[in-house]
C-alpha atoms as a PDB file:
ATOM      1  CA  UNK A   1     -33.967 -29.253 -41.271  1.00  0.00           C
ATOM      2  CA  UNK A   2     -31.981 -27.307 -43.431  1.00  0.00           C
ATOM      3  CA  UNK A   3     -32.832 -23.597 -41.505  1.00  0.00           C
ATOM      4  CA  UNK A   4     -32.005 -26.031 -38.353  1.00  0.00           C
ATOM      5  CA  UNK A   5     -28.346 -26.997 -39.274  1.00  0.00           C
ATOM      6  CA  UNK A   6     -27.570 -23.406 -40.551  1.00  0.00           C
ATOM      7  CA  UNK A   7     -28.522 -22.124 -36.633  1.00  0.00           C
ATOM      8  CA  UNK A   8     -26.625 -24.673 -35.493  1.00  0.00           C
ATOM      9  CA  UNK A   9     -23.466 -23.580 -37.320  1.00  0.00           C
ATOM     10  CA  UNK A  10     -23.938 -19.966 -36.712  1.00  0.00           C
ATOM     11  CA  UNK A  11     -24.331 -21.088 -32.722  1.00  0.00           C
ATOM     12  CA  UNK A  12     -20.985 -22.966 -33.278  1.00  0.00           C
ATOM     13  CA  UNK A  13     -19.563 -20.375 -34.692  1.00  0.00           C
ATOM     14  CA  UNK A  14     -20.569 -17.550 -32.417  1.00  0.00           C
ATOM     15  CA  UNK A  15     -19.636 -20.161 -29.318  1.00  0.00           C
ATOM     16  CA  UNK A  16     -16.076 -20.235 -31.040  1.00  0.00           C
ATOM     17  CA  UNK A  17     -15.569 -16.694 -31.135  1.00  0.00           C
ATOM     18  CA  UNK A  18     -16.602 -15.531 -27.556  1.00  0.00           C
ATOM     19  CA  UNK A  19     -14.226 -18.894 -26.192  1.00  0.00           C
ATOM     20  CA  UNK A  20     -11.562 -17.131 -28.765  1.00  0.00           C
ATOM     21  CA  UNK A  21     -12.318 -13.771 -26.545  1.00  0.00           C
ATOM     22  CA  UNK A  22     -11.893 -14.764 -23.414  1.00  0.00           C
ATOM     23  CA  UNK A  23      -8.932 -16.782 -24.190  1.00  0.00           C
ATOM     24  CA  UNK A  24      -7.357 -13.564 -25.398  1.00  0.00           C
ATOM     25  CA  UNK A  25      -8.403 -11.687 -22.594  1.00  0.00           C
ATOM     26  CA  UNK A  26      -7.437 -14.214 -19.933  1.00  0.00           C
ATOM     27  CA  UNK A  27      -3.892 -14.341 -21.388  1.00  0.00           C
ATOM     28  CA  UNK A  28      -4.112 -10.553 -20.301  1.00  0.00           C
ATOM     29  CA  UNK A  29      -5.136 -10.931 -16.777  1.00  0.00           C
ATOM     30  CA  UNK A  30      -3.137 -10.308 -13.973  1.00  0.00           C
ATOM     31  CA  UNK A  31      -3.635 -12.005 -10.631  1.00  0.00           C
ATOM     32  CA  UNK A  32      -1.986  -9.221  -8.367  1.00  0.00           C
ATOM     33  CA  UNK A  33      -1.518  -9.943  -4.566  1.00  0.00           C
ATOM     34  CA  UNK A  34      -1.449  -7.073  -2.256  1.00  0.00           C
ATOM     35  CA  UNK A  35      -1.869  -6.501   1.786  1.00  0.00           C
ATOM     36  CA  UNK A  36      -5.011  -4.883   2.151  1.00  0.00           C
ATOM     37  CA  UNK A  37      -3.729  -1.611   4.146  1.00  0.00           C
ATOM     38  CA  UNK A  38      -1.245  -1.402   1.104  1.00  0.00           C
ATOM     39  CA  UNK A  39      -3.983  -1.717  -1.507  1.00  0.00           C
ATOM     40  CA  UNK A  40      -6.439   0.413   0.026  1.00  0.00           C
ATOM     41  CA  UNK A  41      -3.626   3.390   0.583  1.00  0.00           C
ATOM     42  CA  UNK A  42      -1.296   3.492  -2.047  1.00  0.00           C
ATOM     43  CA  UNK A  43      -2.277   0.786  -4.656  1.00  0.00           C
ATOM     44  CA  UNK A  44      -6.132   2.003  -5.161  1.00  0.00           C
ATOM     45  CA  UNK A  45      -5.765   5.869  -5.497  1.00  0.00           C
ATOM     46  CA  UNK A  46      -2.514   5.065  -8.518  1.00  0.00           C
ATOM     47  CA  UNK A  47      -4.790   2.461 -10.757  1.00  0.00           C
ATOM     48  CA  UNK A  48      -7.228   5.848 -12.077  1.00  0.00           C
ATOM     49  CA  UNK A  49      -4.775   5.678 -14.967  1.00  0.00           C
ATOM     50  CA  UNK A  50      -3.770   2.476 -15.087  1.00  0.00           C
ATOM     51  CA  UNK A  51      -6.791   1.794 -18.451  1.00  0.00           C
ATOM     52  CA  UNK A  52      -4.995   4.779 -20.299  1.00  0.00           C
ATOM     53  CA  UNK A  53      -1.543   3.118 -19.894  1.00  0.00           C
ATOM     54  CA  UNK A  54      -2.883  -0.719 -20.533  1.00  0.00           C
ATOM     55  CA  UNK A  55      -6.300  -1.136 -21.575  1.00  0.00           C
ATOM     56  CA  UNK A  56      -6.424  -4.175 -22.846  1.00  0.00           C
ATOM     57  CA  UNK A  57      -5.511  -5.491 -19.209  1.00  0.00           C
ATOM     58  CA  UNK A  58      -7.692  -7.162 -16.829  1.00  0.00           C
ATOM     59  CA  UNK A  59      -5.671  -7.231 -13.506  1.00  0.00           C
ATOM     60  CA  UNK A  60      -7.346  -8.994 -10.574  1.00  0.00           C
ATOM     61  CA  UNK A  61      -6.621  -7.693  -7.050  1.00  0.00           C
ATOM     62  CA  UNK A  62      -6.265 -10.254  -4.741  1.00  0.00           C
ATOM     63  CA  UNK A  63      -5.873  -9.397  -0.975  1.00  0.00           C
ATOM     64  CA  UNK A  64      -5.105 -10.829   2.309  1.00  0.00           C
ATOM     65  CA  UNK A  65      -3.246 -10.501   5.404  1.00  0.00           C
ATOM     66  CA  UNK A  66      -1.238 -12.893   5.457  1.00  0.00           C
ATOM     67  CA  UNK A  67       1.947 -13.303   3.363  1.00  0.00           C
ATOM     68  CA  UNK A  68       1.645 -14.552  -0.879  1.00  0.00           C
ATOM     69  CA  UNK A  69       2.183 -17.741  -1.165  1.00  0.00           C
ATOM     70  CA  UNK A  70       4.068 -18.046  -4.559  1.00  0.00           C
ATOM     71  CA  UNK A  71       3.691 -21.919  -4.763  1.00  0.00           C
ATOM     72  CA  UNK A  72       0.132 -21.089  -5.568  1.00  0.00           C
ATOM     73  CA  UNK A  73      -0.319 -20.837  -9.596  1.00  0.00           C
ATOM     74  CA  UNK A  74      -3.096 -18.268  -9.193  1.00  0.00           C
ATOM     75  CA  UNK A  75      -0.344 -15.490  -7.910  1.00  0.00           C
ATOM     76  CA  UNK A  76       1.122 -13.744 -10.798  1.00  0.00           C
ATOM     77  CA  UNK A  77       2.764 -11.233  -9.073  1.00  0.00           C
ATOM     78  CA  UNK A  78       2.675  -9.622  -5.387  1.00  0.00           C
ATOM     79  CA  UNK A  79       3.459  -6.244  -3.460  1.00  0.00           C
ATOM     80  CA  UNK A  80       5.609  -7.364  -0.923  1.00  0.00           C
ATOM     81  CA  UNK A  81       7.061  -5.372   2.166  1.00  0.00           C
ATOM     82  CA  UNK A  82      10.802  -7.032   2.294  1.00  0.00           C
ATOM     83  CA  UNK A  83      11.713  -9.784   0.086  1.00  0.00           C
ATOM     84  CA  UNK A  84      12.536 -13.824   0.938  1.00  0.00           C
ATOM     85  CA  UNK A  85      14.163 -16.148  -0.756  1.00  0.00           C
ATOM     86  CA  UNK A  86      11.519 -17.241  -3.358  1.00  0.00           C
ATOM     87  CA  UNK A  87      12.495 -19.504  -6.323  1.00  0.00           C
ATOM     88  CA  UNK A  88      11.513 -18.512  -9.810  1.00  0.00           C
ATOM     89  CA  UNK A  89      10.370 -15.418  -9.293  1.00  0.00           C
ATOM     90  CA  UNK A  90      12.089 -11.706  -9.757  1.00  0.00           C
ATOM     91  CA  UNK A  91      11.776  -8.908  -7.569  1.00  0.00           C
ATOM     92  CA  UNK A  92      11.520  -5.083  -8.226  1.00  0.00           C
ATOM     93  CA  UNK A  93      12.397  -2.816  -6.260  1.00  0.00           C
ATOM     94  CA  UNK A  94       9.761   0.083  -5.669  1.00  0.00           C
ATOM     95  CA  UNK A  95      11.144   2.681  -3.073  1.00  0.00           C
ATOM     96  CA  UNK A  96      12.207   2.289   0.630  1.00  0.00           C
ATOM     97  CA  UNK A  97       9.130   2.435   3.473  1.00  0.00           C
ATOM     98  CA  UNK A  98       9.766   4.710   7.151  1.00  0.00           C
ATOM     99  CA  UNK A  99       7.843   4.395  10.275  1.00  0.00           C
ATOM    100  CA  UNK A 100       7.040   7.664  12.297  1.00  0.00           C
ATOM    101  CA  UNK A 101       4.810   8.122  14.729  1.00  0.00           C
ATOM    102  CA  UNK A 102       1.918  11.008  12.927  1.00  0.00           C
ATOM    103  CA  UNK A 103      -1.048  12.525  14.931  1.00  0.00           C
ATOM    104  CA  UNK A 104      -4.137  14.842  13.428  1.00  0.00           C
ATOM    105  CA  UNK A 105      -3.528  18.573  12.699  1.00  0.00           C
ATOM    106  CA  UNK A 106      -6.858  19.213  15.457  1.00  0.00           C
ATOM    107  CA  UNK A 107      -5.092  17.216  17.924  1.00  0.00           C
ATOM    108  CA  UNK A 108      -1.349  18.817  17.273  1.00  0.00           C
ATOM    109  CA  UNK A 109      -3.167  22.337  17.043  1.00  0.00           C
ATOM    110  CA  UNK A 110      -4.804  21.257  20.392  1.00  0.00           C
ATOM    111  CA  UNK A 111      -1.845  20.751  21.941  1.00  0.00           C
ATOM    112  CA  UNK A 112      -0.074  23.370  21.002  1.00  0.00           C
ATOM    113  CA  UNK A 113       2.190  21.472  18.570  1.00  0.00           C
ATOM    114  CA  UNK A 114       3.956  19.894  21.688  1.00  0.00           C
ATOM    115  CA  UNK A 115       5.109  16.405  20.501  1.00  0.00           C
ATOM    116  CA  UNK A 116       5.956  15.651  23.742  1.00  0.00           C
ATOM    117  CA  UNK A 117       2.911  16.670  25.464  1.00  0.00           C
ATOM    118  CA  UNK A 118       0.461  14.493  22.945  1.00  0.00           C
ATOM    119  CA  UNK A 119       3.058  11.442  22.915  1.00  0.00           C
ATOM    120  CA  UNK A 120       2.697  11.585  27.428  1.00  0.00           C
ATOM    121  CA  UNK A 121      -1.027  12.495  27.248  1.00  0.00           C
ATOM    122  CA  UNK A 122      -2.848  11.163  23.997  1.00  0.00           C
ATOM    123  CA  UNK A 123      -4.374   7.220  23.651  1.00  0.00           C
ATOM    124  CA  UNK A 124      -1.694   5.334  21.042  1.00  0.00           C
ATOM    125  CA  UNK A 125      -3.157   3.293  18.546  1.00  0.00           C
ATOM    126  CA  UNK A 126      -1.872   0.028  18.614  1.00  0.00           C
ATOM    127  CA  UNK A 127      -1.930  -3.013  15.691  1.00  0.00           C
ATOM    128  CA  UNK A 128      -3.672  -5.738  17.584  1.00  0.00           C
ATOM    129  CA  UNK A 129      -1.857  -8.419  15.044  1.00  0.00           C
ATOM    130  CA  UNK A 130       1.785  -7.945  15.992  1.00  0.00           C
ATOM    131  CA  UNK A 131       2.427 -10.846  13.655  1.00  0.00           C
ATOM    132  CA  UNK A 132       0.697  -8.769  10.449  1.00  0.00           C
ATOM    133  CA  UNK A 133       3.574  -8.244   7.938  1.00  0.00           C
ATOM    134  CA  UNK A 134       2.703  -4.086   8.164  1.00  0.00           C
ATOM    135  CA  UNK A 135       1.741  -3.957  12.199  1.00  0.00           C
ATOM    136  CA  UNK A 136       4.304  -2.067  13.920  1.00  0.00           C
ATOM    137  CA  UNK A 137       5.333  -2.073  17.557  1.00  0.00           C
ATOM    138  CA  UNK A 138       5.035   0.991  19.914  1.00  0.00           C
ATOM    139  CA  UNK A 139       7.532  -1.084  22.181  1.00  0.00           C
ATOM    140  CA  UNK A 140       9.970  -1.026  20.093  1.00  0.00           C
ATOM    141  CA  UNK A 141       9.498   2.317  18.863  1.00  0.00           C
ATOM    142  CA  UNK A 142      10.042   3.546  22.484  1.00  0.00           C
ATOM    143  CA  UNK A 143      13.179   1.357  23.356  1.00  0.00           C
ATOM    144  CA  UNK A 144      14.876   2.746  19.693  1.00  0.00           C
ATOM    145  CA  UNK A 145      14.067   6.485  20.650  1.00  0.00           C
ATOM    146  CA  UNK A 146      14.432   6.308  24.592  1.00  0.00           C
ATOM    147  CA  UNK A 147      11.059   7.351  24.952  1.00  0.00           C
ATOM    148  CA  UNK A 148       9.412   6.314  28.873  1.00  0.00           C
ATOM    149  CA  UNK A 149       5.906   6.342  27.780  1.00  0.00           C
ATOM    150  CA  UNK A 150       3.223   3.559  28.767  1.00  0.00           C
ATOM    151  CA  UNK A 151       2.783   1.595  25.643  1.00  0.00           C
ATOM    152  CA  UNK A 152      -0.024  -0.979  27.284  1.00  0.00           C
ATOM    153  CA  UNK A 153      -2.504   1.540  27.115  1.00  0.00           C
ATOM    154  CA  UNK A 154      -4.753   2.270  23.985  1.00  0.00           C
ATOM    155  CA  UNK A 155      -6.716   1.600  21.290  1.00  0.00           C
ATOM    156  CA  UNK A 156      -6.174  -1.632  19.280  1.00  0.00           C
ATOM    157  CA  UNK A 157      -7.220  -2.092  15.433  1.00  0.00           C
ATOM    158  CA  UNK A 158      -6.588  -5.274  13.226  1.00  0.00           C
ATOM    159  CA  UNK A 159      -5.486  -3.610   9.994  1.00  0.00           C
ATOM    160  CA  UNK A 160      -3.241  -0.666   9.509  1.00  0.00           C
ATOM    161  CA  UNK A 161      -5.330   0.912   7.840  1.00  0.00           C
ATOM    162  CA  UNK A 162      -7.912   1.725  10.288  1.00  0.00           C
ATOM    163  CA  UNK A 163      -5.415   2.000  12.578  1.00  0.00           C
ATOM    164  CA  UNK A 164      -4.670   5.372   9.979  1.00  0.00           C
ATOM    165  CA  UNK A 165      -8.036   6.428   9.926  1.00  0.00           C
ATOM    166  CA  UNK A 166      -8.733   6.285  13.280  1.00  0.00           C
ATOM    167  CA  UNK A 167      -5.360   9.064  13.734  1.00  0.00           C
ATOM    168  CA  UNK A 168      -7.319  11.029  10.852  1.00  0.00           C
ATOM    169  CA  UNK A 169     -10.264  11.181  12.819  1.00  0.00           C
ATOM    170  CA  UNK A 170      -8.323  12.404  15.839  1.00  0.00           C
ATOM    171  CA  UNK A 171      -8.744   9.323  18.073  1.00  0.00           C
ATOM    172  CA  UNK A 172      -5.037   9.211  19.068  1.00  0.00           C
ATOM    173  CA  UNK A 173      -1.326   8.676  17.564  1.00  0.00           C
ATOM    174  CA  UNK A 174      -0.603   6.224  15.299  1.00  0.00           C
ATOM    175  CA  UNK A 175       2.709   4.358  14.683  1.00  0.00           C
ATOM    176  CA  UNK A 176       2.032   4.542  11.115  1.00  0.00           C
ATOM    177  CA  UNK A 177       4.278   3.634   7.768  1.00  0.00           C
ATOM    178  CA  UNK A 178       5.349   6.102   5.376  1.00  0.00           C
ATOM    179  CA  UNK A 179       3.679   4.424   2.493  1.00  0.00           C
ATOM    180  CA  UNK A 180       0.596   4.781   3.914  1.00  0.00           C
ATOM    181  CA  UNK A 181       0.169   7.992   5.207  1.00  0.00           C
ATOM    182  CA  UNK A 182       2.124   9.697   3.014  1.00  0.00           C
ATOM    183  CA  UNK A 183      -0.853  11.381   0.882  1.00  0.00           C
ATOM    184  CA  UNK A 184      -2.592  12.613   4.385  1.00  0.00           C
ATOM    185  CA  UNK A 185       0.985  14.151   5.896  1.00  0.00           C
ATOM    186  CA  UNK A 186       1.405  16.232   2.458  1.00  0.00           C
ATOM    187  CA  UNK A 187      -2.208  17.456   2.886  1.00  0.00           C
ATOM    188  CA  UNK A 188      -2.047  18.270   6.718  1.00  0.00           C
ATOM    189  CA  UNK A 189      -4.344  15.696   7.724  1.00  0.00           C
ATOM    190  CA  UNK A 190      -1.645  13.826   9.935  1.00  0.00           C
ATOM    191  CA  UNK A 191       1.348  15.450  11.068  1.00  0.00           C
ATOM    192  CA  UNK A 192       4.751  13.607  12.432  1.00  0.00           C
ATOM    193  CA  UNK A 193       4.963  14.278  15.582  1.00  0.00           C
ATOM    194  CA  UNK A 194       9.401  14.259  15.577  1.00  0.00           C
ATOM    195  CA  UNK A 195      11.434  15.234  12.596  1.00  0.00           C
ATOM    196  CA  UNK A 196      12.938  11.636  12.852  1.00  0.00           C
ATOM    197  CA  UNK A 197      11.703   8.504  10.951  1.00  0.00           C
ATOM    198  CA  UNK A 198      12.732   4.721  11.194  1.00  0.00           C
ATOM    199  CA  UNK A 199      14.020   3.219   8.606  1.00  0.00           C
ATOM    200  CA  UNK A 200      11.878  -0.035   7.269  1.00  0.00           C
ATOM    201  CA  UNK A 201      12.008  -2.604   4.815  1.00  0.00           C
ATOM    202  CA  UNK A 202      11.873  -2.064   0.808  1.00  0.00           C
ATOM    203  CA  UNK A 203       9.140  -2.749  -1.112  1.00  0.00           C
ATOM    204  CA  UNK A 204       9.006  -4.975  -3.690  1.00  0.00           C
ATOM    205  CA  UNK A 205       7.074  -5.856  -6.852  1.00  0.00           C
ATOM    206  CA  UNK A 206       7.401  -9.281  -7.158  1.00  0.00           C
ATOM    207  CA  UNK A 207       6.799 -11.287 -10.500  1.00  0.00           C
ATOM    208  CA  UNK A 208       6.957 -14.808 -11.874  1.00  0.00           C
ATOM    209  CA  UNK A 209      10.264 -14.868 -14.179  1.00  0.00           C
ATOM    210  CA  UNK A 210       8.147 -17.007 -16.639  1.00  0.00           C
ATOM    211  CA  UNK A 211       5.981 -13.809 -17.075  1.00  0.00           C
ATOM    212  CA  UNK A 212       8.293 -11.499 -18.610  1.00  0.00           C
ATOM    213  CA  UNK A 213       8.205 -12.350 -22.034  1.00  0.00           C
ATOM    214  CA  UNK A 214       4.715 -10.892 -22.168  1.00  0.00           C
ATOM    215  CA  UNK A 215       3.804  -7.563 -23.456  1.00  0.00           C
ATOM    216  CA  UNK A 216       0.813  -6.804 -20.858  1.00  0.00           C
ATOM    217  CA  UNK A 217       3.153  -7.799 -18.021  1.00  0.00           C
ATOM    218  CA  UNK A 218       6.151  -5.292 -18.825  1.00  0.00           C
ATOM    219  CA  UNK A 219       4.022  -2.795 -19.516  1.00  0.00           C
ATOM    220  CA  UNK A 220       2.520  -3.173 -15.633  1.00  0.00           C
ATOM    221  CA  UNK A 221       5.225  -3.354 -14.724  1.00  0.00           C
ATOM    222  CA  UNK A 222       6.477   0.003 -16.364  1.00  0.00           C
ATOM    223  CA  UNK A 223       3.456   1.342 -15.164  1.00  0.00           C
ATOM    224  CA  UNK A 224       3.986   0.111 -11.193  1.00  0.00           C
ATOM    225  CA  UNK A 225       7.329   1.341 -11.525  1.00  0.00           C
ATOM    226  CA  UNK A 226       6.732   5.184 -12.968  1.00  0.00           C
ATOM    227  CA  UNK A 227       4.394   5.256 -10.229  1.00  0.00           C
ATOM    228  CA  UNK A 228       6.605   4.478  -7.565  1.00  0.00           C
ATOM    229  CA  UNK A 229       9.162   7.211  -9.313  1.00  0.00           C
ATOM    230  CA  UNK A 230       6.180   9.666  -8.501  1.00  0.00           C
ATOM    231  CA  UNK A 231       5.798   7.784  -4.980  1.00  0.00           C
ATOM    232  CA  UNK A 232       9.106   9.102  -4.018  1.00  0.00           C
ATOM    233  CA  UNK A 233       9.531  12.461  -5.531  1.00  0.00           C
ATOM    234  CA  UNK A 234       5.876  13.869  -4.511  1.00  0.00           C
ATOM    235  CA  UNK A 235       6.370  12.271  -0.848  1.00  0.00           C
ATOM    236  CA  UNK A 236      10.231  12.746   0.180  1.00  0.00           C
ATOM    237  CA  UNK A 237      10.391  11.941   3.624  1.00  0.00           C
ATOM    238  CA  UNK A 238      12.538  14.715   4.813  1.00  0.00           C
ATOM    239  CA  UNK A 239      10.194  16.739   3.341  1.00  0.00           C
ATOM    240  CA  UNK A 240       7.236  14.836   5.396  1.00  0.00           C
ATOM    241  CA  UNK A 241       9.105  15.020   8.365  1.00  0.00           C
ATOM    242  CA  UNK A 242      10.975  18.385   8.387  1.00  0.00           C
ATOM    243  CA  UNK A 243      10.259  20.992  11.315  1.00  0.00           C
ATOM    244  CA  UNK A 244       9.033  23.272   8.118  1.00  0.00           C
ATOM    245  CA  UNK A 245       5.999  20.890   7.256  1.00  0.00           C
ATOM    246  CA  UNK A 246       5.394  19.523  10.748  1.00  0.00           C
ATOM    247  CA  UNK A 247       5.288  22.994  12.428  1.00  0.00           C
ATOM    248  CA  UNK A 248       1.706  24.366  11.067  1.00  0.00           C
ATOM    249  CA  UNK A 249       2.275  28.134  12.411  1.00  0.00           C
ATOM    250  CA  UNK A 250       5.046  27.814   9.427  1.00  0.00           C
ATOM    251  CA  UNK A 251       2.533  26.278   6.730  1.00  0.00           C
ATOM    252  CA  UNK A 252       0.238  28.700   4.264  1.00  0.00           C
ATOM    253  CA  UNK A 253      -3.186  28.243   5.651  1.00  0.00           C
END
């Protein structure tokens, strides 16, 4: 009996501490919501460093289509394209996002780099949810830019990101957003077909206000925002767009 209540208070004891643990490492968590195009193209390929910068946080991606709903306690914070009016929460702004039409470097090369020959005789790559928070509209983009091209014609994906792979693997042009082809222009995987870009909402990191007293939050947040410095000064979208880049006969090969 006596052996029996001393493993019964080391149990105890050892139950206490792991419910200690995870209470300390749930007060670290982060529930992060994030449009799946958004996390799969810019959001995955910045977290390789995110352990070095805050190890002791466990951040929990959370994605979906449709837009956060911050009346939901499990949403700590949320990558948002635009901003609405959403009470007690605080928004941070990350860098502006561009919409530009961008086609392979096979298909350009094939075409002898004549953006007006593959906009009249390549498939476009439509968003086949118009109401998706990061489709965008090859109707519009043809009534902004006076362009008389057939824009019922196609190929039609349900997230932007495929929509951006399929482009990559040379099935057409894409309408695509800066944010997420950014890393493929620079590399001469996708080029811009036109030196001119369309200028799109902001995006936001958006956080509840009752969050930022805590150390593991502001240093995410320090984190998000050094990488969207980067964002903006490794991707300049003049750069991206100029004749200089777009033109491969001018690039180093």
């Amino acid at each position: 009996n006596e052996l029996l209540r001393h493993v019964v208070i080391a149990f105890n004891q050892l139950q206490t501490a792991m419910q200690h643990i995870a209470e300390i490492q749930q007060a670290r968590a982060i529930n992060l919501y994030c449009m799946p195009s958004m996390a799969s193209c810019w959001l995955m390929p910045q977290l390789q460093d995110l352990y070095q910068c805050v190890p002791d946080l466990s951040l929990n991606l959370m994605v979906d289509i449709s837009e956060p709903d911050f009346l939901d306690d499990s949403i700590d914070m949320a990558l948002c394209h635009g901003y609405g009016d959403h009470p007690n929460m605080v928004k941070k702004f990350l860098f502006q996002d561009y919409i530009y039409p961008v086609v392979s470097r096979d298909l350009f090369l094939q075409y002898n780099q004549d953006s007006e020959l593959c906009l009249h005789h390549l498939p476009l790559l439509h968003d086949s949810m118009p109401q998706a928070k990061l489709s965008t509209s090859w109707q519009q983009w043809a009534a902004q830019h006076k362009k008389t091209i057939n824009t019922q014609t196609g190929y039609r994906y349900n997230q932007a990101d495929l929509i951006m792979q399929a482009a990559i693997n040379g099935q057409g042009i894409a309408l695509a957003r800066h944010v997420l082809v950014a890393r493929q222009v620079a590399e001469g995987k996708l080029v811009p077909l036109f030196p001119e870009y369309t200028q799109d909402q902001s995006v936001y990191l958006v956080c509840r206000d009752t969050l930022l007293q805590k150390d593991h939050i502001l240093r995410f947040i320090d984190w998000i925002e050094d990488k969207a410095l980067s964002f903006i000064t490794d991707f300049q979208i003049d750069k991206c767009c100029s004749d200089k880049h777009r033109l491969l006969k001018d690039k180093k090969s």
